[in-house]
PDB file of N, CA and C in Angstrom:
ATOM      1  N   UNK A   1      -9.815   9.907 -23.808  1.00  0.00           N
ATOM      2  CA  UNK A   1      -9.199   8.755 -23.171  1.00  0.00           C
ATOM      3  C   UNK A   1      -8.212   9.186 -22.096  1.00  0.00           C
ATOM      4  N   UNK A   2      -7.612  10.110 -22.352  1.00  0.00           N
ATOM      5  CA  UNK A   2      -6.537  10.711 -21.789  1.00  0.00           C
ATOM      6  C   UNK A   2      -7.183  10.919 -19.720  1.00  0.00           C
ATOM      7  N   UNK A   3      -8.161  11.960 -20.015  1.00  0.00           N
ATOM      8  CA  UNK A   3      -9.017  11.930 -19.203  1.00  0.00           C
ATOM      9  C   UNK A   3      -9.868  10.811 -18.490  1.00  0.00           C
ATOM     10  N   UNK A   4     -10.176  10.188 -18.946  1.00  0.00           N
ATOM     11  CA  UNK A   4     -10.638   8.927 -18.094  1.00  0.00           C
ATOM     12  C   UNK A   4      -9.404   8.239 -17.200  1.00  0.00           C
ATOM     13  N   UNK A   5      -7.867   7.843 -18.078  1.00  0.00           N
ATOM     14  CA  UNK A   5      -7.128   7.499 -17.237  1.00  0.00           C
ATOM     15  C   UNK A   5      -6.721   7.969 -15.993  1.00  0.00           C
ATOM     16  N   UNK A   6      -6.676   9.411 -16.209  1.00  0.00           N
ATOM     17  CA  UNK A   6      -6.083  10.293 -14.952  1.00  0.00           C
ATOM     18  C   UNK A   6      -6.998   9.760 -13.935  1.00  0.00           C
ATOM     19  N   UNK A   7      -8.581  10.084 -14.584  1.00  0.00           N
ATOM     20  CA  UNK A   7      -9.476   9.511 -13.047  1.00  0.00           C
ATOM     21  C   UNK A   7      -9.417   7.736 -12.800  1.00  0.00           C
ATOM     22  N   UNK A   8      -8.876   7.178 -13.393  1.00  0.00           N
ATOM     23  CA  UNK A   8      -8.759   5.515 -12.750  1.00  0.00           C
ATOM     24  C   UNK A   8      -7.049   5.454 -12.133  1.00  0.00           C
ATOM     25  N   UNK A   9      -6.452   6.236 -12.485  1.00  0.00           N
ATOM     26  CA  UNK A   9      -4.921   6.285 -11.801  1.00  0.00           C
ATOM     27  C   UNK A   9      -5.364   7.417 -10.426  1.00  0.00           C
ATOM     28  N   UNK A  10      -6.694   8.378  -9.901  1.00  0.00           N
ATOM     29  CA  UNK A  10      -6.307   8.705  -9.035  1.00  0.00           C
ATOM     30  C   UNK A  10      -7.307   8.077  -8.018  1.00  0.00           C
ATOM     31  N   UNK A  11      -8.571   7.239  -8.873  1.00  0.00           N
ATOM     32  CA  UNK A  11      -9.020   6.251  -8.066  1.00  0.00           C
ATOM     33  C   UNK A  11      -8.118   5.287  -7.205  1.00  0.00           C
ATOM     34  N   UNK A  12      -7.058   4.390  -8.115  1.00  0.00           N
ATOM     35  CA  UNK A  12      -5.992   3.801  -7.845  1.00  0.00           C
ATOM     36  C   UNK A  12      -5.578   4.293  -6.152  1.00  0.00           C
ATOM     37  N   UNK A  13      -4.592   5.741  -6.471  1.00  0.00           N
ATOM     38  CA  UNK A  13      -4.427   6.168  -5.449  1.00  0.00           C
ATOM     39  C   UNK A  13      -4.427   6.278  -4.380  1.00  0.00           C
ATOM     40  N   UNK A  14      -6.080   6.579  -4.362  1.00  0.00           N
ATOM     41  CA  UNK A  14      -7.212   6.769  -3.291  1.00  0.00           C
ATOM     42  C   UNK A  14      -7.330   5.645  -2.495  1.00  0.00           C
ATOM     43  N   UNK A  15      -7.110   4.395  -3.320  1.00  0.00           N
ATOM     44  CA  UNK A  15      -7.636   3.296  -2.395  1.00  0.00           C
ATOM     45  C   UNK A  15      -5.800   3.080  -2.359  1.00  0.00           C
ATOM     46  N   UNK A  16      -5.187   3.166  -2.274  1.00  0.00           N
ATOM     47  CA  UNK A  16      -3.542   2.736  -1.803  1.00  0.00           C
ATOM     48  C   UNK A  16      -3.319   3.909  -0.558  1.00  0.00           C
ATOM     49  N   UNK A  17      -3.953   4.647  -0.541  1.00  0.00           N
ATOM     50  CA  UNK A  17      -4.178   5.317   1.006  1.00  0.00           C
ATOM     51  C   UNK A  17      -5.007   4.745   1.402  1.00  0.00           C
ATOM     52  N   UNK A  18      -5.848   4.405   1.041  1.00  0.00           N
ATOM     53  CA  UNK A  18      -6.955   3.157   2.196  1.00  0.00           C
ATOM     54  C   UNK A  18      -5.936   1.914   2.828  1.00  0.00           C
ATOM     55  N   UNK A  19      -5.282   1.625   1.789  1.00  0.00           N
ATOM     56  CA  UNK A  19      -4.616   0.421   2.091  1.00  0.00           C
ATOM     57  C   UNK A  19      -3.297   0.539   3.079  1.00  0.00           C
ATOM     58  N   UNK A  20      -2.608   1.725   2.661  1.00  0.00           N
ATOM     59  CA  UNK A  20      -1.401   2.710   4.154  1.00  0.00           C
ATOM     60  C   UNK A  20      -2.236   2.539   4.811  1.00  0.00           C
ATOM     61  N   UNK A  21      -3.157   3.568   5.194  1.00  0.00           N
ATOM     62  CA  UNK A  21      -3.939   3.304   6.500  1.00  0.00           C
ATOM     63  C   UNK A  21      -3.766   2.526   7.317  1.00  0.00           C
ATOM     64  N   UNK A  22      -3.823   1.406   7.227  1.00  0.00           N
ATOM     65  CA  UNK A  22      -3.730   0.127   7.687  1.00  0.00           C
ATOM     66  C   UNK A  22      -2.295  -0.922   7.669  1.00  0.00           C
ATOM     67  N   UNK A  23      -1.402  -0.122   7.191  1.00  0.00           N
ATOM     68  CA  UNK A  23      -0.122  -0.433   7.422  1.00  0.00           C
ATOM     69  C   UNK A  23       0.336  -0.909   8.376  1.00  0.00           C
ATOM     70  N   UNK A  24       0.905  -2.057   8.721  1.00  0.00           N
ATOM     71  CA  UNK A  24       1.940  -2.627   9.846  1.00  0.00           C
ATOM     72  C   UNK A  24       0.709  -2.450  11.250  1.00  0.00           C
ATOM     73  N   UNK A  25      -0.252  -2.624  10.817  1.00  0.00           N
ATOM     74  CA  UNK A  25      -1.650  -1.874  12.156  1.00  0.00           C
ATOM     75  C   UNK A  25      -2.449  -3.532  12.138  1.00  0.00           C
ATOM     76  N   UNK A  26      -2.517  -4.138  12.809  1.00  0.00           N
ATOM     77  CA  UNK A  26      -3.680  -5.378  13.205  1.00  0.00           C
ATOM     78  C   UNK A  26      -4.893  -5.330  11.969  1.00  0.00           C
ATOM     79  N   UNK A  27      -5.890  -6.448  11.696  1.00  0.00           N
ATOM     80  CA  UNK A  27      -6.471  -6.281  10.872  1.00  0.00           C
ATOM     81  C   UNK A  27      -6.750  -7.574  10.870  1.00  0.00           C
ATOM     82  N   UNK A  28      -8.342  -8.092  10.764  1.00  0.00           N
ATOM     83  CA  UNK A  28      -8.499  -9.170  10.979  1.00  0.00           C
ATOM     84  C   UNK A  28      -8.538  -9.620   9.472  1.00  0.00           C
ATOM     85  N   UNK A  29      -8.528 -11.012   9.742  1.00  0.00           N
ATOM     86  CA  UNK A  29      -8.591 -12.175   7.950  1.00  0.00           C
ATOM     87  C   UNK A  29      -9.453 -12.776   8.327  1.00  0.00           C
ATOM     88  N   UNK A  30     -10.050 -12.876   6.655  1.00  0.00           N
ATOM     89  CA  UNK A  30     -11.134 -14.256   7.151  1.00  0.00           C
ATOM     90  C   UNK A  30     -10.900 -15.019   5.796  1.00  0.00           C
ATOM     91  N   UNK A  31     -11.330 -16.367   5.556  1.00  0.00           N
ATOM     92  CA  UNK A  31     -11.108 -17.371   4.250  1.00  0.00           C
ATOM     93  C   UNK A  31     -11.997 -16.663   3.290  1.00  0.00           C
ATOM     94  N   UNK A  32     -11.529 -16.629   2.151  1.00  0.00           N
ATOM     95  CA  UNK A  32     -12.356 -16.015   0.898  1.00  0.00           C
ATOM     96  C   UNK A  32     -13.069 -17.526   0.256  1.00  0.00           C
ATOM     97  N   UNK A  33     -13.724 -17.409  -0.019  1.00  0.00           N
ATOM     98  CA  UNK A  33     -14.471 -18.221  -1.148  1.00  0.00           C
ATOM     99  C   UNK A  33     -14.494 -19.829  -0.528  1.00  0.00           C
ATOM    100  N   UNK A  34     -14.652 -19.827   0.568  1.00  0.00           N
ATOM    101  CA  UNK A  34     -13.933 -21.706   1.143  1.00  0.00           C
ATOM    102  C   UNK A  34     -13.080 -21.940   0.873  1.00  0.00           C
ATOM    103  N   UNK A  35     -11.937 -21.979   0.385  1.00  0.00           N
ATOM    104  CA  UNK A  35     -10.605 -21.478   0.363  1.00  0.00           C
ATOM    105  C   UNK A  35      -9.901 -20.997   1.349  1.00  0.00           C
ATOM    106  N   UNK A  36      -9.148 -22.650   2.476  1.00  0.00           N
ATOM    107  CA  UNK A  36      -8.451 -22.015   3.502  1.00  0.00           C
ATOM    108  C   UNK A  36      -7.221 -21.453   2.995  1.00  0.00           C
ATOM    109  N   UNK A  37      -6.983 -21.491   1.887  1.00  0.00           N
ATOM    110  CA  UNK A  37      -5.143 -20.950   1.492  1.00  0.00           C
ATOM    111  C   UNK A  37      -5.683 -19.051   0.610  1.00  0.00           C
ATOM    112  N   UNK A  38      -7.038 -18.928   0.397  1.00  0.00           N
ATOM    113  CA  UNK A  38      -7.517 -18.052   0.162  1.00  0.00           C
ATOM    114  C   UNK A  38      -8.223 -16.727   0.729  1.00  0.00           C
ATOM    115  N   UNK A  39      -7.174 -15.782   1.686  1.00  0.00           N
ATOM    116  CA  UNK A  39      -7.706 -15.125   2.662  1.00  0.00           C
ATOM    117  C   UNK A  39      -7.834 -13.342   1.973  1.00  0.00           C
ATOM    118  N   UNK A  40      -8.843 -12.605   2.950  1.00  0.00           N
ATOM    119  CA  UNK A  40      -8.859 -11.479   2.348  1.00  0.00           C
ATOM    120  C   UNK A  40      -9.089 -10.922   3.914  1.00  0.00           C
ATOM    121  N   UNK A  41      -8.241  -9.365   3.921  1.00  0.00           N
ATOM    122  CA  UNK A  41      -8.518  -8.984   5.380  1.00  0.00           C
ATOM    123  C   UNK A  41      -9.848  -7.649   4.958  1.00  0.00           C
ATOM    124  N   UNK A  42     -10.097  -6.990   6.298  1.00  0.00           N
ATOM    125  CA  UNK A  42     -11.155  -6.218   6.197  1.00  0.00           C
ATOM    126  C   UNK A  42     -10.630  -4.944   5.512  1.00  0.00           C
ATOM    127  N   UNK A  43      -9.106  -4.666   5.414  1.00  0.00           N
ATOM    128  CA  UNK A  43      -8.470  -3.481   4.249  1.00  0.00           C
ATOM    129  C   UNK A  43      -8.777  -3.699   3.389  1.00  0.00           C
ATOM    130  N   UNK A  44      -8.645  -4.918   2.787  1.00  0.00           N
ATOM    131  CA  UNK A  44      -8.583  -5.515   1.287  1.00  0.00           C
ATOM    132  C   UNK A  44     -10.608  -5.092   0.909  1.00  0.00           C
ATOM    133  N   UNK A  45     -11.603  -5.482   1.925  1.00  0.00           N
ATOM    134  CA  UNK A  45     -12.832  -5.312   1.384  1.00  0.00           C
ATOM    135  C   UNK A  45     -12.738  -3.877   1.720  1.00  0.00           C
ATOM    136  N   UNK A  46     -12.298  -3.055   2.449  1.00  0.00           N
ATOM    137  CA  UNK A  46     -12.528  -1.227   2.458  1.00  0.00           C
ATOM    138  C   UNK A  46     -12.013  -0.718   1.506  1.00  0.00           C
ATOM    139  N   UNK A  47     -11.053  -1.168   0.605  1.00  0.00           N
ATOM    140  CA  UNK A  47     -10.351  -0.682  -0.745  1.00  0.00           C
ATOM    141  C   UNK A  47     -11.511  -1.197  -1.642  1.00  0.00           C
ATOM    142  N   UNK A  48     -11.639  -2.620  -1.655  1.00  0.00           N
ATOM    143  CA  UNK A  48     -12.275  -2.720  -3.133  1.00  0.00           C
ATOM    144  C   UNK A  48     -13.455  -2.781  -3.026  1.00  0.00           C
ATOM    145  N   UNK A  49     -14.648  -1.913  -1.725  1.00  0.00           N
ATOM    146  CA  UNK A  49     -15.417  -1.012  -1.727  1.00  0.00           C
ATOM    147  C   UNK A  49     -15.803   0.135  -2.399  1.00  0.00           C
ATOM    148  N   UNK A  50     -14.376   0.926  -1.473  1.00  0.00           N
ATOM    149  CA  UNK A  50     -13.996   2.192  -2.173  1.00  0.00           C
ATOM    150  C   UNK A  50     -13.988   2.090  -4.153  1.00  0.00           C
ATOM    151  N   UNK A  51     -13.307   1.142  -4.969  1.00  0.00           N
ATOM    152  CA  UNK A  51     -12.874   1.592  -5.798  1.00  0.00           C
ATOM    153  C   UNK A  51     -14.686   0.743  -6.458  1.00  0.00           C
ATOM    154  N   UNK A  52     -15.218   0.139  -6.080  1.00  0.00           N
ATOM    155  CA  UNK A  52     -16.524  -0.438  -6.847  1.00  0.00           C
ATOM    156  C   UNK A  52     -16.831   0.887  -6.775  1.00  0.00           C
ATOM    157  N   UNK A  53     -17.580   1.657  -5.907  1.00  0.00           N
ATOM    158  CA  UNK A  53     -18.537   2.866  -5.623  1.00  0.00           C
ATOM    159  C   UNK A  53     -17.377   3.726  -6.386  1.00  0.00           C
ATOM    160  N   UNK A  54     -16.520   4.439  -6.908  1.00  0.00           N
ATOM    161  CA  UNK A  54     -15.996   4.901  -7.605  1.00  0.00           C
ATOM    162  C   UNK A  54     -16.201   4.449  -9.392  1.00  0.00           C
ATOM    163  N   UNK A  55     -15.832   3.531  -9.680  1.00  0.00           N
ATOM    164  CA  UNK A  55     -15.945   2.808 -11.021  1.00  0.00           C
ATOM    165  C   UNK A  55     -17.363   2.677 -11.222  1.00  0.00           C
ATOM    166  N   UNK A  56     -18.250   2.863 -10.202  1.00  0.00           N
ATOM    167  CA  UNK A  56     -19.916   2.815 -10.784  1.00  0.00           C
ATOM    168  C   UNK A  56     -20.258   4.173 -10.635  1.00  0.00           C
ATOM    169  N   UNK A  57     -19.867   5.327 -10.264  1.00  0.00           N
ATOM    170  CA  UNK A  57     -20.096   6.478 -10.923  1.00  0.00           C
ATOM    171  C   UNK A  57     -19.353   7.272 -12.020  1.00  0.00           C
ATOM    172  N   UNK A  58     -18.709   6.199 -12.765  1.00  0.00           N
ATOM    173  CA  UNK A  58     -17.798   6.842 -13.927  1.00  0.00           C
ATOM    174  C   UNK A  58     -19.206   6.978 -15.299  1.00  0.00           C
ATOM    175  N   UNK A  59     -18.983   7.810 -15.901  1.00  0.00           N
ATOM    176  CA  UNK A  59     -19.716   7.562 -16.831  1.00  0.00           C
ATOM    177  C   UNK A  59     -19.145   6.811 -18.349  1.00  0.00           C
ATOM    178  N   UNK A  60     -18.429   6.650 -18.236  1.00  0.00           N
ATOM    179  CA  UNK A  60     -17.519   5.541 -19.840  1.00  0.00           C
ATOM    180  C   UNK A  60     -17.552   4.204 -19.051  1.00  0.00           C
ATOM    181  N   UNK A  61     -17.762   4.148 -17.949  1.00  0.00           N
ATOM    182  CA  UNK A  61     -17.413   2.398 -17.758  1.00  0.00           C
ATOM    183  C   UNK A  61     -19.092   2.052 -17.772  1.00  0.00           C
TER     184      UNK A  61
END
């Protein structure tokens, strides 16, 4: 168990440098779900890209 956490805390990580990246830097939004009070920018889908394709090559999840 011990081991699995380390790799979902440095997945974590990984995508919170995706997300610096893009710090205080332009970045377009678009409405999530039809939901005008519900927006997601194109960081937000390059992180939780990153961490899907990570979490689907784990072998315990």
């Amino acid at each position: 168990m011990k081991d699995e956490l380390k790799i979902i805390i440095n997945i974590s990580k990984e995508a919170g440098k995706i997300l610096m990246k893009y710090y205080k830097k332009e970045h377009t939004k678009e409405i999530k779900n039809d939901d005008k009070y519900d927006f997601v920018t194109n960081v937000d889908r390059e992180a939780d890209i990153y961490i899907v394709e990570k979490i689907n090559t784990l072998p315990f999840i």
